[in-house]
PDB file of N, CA and C in Angstrom:
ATOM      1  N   UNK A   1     104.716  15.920  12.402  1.00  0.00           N
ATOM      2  CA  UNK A   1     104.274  15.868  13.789  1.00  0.00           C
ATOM      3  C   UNK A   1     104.070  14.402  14.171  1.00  0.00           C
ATOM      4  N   UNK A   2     104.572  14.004  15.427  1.00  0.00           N
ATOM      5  CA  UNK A   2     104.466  12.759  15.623  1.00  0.00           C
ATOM      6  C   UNK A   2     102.909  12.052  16.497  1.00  0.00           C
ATOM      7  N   UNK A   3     102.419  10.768  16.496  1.00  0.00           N
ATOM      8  CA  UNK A   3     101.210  10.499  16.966  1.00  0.00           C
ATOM      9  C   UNK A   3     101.790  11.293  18.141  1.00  0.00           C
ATOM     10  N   UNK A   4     102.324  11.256  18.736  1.00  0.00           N
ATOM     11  CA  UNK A   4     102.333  11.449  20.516  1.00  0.00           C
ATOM     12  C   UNK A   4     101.760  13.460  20.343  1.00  0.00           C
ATOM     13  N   UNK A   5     102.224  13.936  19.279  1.00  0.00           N
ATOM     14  CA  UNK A   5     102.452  15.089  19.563  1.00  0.00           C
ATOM     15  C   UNK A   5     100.868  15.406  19.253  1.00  0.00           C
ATOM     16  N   UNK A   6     100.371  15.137  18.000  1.00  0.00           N
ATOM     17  CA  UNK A   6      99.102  15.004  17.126  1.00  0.00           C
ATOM     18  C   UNK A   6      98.450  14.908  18.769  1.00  0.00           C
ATOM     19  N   UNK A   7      98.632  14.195  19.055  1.00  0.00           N
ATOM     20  CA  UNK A   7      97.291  13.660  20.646  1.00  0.00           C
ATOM     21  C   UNK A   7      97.381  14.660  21.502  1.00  0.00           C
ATOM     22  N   UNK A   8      98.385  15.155  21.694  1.00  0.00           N
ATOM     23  CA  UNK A   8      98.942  16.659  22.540  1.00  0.00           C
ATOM     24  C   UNK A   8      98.130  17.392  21.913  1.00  0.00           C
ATOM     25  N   UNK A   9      98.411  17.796  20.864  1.00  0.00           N
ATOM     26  CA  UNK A   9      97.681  18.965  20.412  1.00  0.00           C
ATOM     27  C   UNK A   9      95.808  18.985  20.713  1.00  0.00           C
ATOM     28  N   UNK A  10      95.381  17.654  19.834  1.00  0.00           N
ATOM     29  CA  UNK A  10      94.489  17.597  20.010  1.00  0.00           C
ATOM     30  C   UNK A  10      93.404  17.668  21.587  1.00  0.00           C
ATOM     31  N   UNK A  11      94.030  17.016  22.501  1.00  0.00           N
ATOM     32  CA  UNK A  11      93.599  16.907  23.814  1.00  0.00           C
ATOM     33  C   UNK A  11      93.724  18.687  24.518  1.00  0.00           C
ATOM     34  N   UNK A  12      94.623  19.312  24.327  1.00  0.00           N
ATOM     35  CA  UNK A  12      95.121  20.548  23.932  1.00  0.00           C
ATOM     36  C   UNK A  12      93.974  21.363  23.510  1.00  0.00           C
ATOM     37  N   UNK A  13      93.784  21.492  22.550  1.00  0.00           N
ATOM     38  CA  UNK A  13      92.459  21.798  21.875  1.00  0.00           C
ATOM     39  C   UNK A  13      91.361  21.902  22.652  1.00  0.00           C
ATOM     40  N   UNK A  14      91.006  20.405  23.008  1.00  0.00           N
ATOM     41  CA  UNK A  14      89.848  19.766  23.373  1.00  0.00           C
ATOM     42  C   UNK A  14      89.255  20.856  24.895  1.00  0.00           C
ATOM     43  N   UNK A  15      90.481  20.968  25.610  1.00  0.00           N
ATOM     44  CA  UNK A  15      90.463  21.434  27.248  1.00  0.00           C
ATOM     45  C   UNK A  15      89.544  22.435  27.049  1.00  0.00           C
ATOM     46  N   UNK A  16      89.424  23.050  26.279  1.00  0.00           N
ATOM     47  CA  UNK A  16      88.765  24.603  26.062  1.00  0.00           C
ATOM     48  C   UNK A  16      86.808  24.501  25.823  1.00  0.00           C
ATOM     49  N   UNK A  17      86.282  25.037  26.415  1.00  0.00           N
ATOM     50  CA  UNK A  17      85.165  25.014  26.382  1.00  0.00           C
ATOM     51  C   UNK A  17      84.486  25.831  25.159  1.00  0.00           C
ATOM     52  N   UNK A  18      85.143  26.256  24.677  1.00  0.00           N
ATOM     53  CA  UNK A  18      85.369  27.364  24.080  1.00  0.00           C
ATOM     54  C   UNK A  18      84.980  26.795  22.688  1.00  0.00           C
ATOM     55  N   UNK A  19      86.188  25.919  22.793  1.00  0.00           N
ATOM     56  CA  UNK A  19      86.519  25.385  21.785  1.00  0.00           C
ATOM     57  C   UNK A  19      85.712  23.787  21.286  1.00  0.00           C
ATOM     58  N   UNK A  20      85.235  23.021  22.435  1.00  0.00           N
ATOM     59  CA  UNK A  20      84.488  22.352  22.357  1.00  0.00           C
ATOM     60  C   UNK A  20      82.677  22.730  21.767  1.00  0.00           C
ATOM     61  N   UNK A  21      82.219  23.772  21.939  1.00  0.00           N
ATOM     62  CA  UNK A  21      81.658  24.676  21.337  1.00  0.00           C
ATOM     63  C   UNK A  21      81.326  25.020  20.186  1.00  0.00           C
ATOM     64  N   UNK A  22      82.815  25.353  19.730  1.00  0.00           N
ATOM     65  CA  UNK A  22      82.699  25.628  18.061  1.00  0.00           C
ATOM     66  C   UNK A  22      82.718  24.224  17.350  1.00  0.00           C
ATOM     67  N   UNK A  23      83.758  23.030  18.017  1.00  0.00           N
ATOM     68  CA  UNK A  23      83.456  21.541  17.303  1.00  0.00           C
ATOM     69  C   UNK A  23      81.895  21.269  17.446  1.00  0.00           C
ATOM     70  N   UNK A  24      81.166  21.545  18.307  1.00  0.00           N
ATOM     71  CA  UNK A  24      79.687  21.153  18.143  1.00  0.00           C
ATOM     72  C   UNK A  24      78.806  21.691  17.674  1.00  0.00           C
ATOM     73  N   UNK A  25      79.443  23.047  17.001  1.00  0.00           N
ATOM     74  CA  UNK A  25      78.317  23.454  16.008  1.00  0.00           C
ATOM     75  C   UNK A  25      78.843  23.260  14.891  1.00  0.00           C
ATOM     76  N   UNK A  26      80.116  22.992  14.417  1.00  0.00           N
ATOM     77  CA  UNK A  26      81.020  22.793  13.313  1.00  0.00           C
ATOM     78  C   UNK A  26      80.307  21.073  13.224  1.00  0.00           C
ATOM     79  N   UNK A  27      79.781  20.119  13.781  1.00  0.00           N
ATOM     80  CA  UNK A  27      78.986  18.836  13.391  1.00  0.00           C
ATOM     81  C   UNK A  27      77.955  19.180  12.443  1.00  0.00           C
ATOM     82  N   UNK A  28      77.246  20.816  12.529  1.00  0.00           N
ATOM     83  CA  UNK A  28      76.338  20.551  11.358  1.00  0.00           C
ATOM     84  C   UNK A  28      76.590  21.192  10.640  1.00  0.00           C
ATOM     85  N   UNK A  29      77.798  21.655  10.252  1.00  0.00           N
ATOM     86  CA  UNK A  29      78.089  21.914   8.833  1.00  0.00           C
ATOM     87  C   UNK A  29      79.216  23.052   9.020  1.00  0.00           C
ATOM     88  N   UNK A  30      79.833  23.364   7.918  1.00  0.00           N
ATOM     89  CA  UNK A  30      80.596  24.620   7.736  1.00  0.00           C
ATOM     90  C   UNK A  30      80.383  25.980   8.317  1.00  0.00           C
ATOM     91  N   UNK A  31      81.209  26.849   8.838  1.00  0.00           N
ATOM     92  CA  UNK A  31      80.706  28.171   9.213  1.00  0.00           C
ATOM     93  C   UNK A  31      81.378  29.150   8.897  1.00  0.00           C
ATOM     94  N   UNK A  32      81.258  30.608   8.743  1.00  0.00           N
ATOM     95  CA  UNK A  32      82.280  31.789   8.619  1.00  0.00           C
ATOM     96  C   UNK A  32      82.719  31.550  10.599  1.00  0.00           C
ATOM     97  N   UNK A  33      83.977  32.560   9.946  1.00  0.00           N
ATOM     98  CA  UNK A  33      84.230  33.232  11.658  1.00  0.00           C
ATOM     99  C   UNK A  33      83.486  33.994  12.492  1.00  0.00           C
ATOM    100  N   UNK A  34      82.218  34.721  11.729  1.00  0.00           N
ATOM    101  CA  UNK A  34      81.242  35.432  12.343  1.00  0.00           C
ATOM    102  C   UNK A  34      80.081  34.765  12.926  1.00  0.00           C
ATOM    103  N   UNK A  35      79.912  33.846  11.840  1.00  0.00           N
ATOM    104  CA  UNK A  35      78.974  32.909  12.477  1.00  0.00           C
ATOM    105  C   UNK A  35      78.935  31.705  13.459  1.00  0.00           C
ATOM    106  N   UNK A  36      80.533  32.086  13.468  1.00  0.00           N
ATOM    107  CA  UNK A  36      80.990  30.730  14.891  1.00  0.00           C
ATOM    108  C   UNK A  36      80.946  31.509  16.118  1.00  0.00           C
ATOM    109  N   UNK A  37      81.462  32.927  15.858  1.00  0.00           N
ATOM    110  CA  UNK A  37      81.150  33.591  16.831  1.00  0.00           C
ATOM    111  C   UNK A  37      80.308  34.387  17.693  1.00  0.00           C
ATOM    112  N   UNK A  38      79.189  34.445  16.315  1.00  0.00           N
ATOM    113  CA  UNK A  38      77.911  34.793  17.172  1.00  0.00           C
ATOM    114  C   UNK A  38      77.524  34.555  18.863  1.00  0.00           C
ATOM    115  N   UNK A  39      77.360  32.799  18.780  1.00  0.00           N
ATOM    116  CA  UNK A  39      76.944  32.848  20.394  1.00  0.00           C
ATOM    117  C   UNK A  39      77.890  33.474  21.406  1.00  0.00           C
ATOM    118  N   UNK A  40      79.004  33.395  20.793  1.00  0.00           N
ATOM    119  CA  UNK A  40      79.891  33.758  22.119  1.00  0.00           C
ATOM    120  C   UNK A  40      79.670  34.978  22.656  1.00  0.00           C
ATOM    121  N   UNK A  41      80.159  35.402  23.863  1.00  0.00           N
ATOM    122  CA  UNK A  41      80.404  37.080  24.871  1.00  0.00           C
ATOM    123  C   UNK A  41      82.074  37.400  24.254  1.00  0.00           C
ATOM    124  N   UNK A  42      82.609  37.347  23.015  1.00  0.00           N
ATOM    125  CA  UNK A  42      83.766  37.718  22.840  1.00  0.00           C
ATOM    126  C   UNK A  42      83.744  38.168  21.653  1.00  0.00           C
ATOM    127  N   UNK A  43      84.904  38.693  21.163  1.00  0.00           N
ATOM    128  CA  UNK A  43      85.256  39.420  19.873  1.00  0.00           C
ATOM    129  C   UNK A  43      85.895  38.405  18.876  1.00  0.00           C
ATOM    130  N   UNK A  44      85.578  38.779  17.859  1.00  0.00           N
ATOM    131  CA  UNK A  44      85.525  37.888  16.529  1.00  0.00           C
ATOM    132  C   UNK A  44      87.369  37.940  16.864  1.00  0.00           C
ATOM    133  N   UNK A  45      87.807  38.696  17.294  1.00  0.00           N
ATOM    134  CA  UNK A  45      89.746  38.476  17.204  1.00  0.00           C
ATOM    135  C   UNK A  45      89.805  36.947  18.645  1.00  0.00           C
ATOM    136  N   UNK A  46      89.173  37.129  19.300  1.00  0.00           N
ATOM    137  CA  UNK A  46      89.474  36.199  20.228  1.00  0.00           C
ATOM    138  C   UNK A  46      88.548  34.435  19.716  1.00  0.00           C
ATOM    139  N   UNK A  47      87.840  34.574  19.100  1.00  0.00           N
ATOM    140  CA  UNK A  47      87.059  33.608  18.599  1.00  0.00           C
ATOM    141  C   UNK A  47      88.429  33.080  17.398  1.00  0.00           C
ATOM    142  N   UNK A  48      88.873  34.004  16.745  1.00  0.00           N
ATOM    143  CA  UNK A  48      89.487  33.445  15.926  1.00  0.00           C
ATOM    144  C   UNK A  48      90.668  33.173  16.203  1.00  0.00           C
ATOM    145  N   UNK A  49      91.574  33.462  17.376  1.00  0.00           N
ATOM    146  CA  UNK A  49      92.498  32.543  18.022  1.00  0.00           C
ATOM    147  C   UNK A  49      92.358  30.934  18.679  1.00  0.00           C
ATOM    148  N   UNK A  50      90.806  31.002  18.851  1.00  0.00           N
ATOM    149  CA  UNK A  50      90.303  29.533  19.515  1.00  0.00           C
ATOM    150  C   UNK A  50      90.038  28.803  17.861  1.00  0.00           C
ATOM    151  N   UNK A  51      89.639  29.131  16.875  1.00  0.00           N
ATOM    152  CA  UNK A  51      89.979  28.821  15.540  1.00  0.00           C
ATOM    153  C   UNK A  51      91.246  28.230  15.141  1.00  0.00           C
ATOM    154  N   UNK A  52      92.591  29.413  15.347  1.00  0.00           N
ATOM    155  CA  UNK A  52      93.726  28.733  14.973  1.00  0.00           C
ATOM    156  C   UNK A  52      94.204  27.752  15.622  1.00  0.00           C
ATOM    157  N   UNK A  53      93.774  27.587  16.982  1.00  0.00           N
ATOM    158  CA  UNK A  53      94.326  26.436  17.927  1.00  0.00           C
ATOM    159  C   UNK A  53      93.292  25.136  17.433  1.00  0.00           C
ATOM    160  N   UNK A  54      92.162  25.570  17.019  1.00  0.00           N
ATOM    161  CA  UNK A  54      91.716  24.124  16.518  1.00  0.00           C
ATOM    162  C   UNK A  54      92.105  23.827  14.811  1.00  0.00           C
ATOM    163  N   UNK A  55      92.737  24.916  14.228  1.00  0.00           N
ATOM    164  CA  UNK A  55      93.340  23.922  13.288  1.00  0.00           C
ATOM    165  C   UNK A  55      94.812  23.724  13.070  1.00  0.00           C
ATOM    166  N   UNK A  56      95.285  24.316  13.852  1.00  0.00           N
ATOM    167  CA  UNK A  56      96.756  23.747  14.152  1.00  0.00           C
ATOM    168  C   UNK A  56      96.833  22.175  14.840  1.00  0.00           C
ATOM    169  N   UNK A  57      95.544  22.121  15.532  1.00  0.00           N
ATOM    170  CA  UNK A  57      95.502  20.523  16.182  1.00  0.00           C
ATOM    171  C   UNK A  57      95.046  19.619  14.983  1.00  0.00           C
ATOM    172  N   UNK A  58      94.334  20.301  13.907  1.00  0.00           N
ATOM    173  CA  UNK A  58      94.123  19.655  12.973  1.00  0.00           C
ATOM    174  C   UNK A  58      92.584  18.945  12.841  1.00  0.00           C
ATOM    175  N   UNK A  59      92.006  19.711  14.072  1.00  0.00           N
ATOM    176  CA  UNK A  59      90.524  19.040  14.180  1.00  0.00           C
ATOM    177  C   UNK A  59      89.547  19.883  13.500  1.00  0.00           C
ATOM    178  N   UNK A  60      89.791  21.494  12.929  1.00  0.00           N
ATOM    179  CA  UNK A  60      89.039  21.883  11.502  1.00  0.00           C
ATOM    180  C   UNK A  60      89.861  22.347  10.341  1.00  0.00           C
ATOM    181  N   UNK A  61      89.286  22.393   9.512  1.00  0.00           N
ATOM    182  CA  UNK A  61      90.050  23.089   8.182  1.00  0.00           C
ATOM    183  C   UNK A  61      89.501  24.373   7.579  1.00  0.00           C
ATOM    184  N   UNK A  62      90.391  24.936   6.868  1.00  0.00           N
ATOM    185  CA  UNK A  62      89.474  26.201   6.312  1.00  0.00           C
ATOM    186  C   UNK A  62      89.298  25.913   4.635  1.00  0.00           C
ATOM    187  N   UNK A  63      88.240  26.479   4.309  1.00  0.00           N
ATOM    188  CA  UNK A  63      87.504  25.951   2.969  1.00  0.00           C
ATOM    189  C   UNK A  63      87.991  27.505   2.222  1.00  0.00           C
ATOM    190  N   UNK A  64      87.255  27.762   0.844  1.00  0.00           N
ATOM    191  CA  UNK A  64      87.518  28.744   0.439  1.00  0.00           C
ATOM    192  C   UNK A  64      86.078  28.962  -0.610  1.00  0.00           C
ATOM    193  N   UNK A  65      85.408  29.688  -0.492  1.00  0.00           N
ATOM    194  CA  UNK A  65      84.466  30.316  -1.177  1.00  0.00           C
ATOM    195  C   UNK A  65      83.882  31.483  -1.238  1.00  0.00           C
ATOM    196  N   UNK A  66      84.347  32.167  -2.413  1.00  0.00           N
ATOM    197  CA  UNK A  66      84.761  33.272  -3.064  1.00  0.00           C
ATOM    198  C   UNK A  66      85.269  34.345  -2.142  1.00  0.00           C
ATOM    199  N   UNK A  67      84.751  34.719  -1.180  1.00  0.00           N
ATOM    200  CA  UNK A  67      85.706  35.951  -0.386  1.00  0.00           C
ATOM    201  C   UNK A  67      85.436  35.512   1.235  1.00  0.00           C
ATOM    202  N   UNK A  68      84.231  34.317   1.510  1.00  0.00           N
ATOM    203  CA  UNK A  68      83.868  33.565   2.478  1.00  0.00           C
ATOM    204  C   UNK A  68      85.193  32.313   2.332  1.00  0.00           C
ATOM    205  N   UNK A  69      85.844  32.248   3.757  1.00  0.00           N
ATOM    206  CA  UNK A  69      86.630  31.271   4.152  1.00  0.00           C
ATOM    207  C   UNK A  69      86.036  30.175   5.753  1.00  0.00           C
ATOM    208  N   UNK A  70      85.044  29.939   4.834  1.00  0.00           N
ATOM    209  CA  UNK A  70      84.562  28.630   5.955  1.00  0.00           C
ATOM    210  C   UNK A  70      85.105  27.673   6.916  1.00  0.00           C
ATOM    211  N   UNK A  71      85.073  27.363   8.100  1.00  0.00           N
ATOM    212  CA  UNK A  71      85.391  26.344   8.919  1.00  0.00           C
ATOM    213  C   UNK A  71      84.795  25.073   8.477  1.00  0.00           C
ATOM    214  N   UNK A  72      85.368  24.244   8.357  1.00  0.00           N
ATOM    215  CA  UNK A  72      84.530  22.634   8.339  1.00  0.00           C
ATOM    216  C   UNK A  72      85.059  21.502   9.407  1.00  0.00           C
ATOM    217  N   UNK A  73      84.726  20.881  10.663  1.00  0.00           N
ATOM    218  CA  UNK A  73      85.112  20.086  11.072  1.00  0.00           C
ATOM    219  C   UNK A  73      85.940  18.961  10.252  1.00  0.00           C
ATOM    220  N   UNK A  74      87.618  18.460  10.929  1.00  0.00           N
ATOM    221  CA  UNK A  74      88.131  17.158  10.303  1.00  0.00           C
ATOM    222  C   UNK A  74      87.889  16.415  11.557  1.00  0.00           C
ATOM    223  N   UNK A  75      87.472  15.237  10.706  1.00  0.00           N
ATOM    224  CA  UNK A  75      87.280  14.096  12.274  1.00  0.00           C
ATOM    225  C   UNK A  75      88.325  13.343  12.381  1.00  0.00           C
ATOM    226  N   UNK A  76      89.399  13.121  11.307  1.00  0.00           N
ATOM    227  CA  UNK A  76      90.766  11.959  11.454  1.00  0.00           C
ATOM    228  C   UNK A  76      91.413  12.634  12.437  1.00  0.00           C
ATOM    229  N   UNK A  77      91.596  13.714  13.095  1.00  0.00           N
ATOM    230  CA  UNK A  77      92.258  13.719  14.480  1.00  0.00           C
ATOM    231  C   UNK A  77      91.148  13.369  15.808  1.00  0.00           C
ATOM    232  N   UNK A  78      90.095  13.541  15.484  1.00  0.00           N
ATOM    233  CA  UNK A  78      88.898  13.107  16.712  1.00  0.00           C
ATOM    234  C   UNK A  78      88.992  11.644  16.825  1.00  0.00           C
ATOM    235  N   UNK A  79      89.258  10.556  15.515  1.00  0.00           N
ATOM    236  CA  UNK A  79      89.564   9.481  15.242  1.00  0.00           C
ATOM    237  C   UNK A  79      90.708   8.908  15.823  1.00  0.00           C
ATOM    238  N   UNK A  80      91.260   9.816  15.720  1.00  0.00           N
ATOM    239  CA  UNK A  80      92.940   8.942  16.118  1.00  0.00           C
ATOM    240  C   UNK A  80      92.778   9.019  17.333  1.00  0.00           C
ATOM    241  N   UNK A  81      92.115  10.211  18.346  1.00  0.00           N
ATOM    242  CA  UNK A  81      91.939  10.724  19.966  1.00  0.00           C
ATOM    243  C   UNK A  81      91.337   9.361  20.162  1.00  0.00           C
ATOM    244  N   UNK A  82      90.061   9.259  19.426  1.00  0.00           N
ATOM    245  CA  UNK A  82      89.361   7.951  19.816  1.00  0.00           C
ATOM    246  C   UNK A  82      89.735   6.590  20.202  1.00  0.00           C
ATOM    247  N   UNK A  83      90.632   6.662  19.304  1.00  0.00           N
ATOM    248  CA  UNK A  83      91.252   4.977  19.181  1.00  0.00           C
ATOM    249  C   UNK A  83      91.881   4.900  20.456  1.00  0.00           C
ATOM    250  N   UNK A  84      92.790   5.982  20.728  1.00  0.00           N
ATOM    251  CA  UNK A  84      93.923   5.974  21.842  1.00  0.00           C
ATOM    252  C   UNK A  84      93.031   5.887  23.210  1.00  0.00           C
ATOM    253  N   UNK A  85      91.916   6.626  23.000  1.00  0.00           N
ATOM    254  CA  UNK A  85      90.375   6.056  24.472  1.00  0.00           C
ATOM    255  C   UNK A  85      90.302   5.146  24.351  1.00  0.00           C
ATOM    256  N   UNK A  86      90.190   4.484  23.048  1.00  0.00           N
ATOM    257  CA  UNK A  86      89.612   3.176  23.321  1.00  0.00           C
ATOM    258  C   UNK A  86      90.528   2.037  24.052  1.00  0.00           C
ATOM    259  N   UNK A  87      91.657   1.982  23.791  1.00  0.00           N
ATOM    260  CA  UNK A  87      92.719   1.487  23.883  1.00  0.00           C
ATOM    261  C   UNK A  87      92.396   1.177  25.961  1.00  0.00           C
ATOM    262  N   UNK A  88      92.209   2.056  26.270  1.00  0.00           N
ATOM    263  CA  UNK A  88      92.018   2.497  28.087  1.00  0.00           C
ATOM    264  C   UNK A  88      90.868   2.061  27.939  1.00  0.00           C
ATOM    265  N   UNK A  89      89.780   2.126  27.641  1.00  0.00           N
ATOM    266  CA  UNK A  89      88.643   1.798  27.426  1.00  0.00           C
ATOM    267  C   UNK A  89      88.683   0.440  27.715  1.00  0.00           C
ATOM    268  N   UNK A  90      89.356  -0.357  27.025  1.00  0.00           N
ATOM    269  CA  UNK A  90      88.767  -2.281  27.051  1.00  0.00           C
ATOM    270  C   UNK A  90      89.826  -2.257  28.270  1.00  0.00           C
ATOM    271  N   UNK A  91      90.541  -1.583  28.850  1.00  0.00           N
ATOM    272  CA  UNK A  91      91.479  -1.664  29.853  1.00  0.00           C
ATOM    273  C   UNK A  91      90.212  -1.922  31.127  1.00  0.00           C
ATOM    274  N   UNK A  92      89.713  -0.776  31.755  1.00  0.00           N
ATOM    275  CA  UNK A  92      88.918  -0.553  32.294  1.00  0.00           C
ATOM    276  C   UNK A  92      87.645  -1.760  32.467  1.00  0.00           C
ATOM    277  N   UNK A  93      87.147  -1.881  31.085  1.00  0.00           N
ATOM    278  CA  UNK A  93      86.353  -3.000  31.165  1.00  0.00           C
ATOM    279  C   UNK A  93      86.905  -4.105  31.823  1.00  0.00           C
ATOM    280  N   UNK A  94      87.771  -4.386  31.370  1.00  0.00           N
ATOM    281  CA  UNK A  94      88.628  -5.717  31.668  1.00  0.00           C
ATOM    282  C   UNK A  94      88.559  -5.746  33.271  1.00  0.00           C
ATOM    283  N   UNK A  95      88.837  -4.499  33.661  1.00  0.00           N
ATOM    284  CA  UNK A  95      89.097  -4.304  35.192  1.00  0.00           C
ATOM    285  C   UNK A  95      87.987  -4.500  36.255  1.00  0.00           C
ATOM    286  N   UNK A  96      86.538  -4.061  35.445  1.00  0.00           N
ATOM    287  CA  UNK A  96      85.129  -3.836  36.087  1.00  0.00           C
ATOM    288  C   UNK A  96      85.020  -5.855  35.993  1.00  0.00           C
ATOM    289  N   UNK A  97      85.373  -6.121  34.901  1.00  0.00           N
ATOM    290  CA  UNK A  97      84.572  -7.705  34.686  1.00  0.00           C
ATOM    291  C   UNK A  97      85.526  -8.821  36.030  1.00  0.00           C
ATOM    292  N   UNK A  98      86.467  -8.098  35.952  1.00  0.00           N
ATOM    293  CA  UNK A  98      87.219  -8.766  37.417  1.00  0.00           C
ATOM    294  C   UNK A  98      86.682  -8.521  38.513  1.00  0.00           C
ATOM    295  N   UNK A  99      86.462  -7.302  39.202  1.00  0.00           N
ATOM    296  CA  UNK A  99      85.903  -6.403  40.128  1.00  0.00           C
ATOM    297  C   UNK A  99      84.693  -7.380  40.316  1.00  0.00           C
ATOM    298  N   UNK A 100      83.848  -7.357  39.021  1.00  0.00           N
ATOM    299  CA  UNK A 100      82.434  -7.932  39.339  1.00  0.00           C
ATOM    300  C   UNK A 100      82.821  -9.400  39.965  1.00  0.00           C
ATOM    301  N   UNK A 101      83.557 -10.050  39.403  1.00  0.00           N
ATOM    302  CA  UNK A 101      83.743 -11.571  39.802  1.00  0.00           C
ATOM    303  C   UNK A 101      84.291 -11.364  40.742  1.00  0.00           C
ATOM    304  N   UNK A 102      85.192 -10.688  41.645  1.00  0.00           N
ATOM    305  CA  UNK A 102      85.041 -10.603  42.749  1.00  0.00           C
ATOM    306  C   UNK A 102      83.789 -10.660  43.769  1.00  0.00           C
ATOM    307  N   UNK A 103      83.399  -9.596  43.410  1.00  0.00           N
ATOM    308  CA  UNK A 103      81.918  -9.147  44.298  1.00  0.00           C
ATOM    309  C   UNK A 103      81.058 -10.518  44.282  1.00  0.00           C
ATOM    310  N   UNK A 104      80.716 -10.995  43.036  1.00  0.00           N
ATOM    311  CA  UNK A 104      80.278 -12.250  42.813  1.00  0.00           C
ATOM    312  C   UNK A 104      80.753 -12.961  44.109  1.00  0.00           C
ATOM    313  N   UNK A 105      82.042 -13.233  44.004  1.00  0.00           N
ATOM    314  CA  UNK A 105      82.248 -14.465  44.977  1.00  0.00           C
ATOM    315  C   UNK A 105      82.371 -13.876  45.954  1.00  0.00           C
ATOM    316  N   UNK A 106      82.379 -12.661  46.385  1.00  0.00           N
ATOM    317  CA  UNK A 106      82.246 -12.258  48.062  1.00  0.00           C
ATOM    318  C   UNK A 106      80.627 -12.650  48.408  1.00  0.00           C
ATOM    319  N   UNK A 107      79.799 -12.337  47.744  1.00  0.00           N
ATOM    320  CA  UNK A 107      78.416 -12.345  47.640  1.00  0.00           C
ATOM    321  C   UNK A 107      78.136 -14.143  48.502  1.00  0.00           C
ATOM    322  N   UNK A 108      78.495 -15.328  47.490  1.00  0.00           N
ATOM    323  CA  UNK A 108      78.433 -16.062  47.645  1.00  0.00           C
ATOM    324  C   UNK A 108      79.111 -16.962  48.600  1.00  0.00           C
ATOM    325  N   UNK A 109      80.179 -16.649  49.182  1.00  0.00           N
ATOM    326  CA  UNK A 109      81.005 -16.229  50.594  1.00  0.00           C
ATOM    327  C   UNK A 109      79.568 -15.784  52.030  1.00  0.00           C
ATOM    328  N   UNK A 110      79.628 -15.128  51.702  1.00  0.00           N
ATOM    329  CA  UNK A 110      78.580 -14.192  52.840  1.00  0.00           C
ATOM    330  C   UNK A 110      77.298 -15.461  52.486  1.00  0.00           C
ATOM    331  N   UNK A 111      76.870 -15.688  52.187  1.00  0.00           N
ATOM    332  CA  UNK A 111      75.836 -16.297  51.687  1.00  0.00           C
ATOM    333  C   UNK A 111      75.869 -17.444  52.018  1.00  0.00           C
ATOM    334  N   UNK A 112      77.569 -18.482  52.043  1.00  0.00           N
ATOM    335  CA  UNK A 112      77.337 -19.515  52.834  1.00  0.00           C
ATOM    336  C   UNK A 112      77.676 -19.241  53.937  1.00  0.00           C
ATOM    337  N   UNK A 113      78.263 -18.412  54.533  1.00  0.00           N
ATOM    338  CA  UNK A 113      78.623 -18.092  55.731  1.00  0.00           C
ATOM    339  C   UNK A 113      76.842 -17.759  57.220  1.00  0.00           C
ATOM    340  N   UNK A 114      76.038 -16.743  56.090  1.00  0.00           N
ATOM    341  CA  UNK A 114      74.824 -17.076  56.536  1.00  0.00           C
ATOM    342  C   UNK A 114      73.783 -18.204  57.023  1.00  0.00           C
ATOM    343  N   UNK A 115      74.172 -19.554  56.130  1.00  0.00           N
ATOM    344  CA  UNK A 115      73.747 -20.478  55.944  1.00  0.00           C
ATOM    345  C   UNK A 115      74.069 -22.023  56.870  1.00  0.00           C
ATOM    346  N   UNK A 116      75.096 -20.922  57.075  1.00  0.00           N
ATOM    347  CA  UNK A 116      76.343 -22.238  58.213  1.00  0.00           C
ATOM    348  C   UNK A 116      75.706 -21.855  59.787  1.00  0.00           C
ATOM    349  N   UNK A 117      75.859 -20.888  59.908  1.00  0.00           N
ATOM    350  CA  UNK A 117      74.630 -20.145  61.023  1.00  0.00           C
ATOM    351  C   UNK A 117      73.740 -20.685  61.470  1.00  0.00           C
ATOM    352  N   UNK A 118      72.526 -20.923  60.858  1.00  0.00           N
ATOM    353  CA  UNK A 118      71.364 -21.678  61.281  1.00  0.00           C
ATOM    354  C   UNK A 118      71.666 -22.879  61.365  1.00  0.00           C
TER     355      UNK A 118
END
C-alpha cells in the first residue's frame, strides 16, 4: 500500500464517529469486541465492521489470548497522519506570522495617519 493510499485509508477511518470512539477507548488499553461495544446503541456485528475498517487502515491490531482476541491501538499510522498535518501545520503558521506583520504595519499606518491630524 502506498503512503498516499495508507493516508486514504486512515483519514477514511478517522471520518467515523464511531470509530473515533473505539480509538479513544482503545488509548487505555486493549479490548474484546464486546467490550468495545458496550457503549454503543448497535450490535456487536455492526461494531465489528467499524473494527475491520480500523484495522484494514492499520490504526488497531488484533492480539490473541487464549479464546479472547483483543483490540490494541497501532499509533505508526496516527504517526504518519500526523506528520502529513504537520507538514500544513508550519504552512499555516508561516501564513498567520505574515498576516500578523501585516496588521502590525496597518496598525502603525493608522497611527501615523492619526497623528498627522492634529
Amino acid at each position: 500500500m502506498s503512503h498516499e493510499q495508507r493516508l486514504n485509508a486512515t483519514f477514511a477511518a478517522l471520518a467515523d464517529p464511531t470509530r473515533r470512539a473505539i480509538l479513544l477507548r482503545l488509548r487505555s488499553g486493549e479490548a474484546s469486541v464486546n467490550e468495545l461495544a458496550r457503549p454503543f446503541a448497535m450490535s456487536q456485528p455492526a461494531v465489528s465492521k467499524h473494527l475491520r475498517v480500523l484495522e484494514r487502515a492499520g490504526l488497531i491490531s488484533r492480539g490473541r489470548d487464549a479464546q479472547r482476541r483483543p483490540r490494541r491501538i497501532d499509533v505508526s499510522r496516527l504517526a504518519e497522519a500526523a506528520r502529513w498535518l504537520e507538514s500544513y501545520r508550519r504552512i499555516w503558521e508561516a501564513n498567520f506570522r505574515r498576516l500578523d506583520e501585516v496588521l502590525e504595519e496597518l496598525k502603525a499606518q493608522k497611527k501615523n495617519r492619526i497623528r498627522g491630524k492634529r
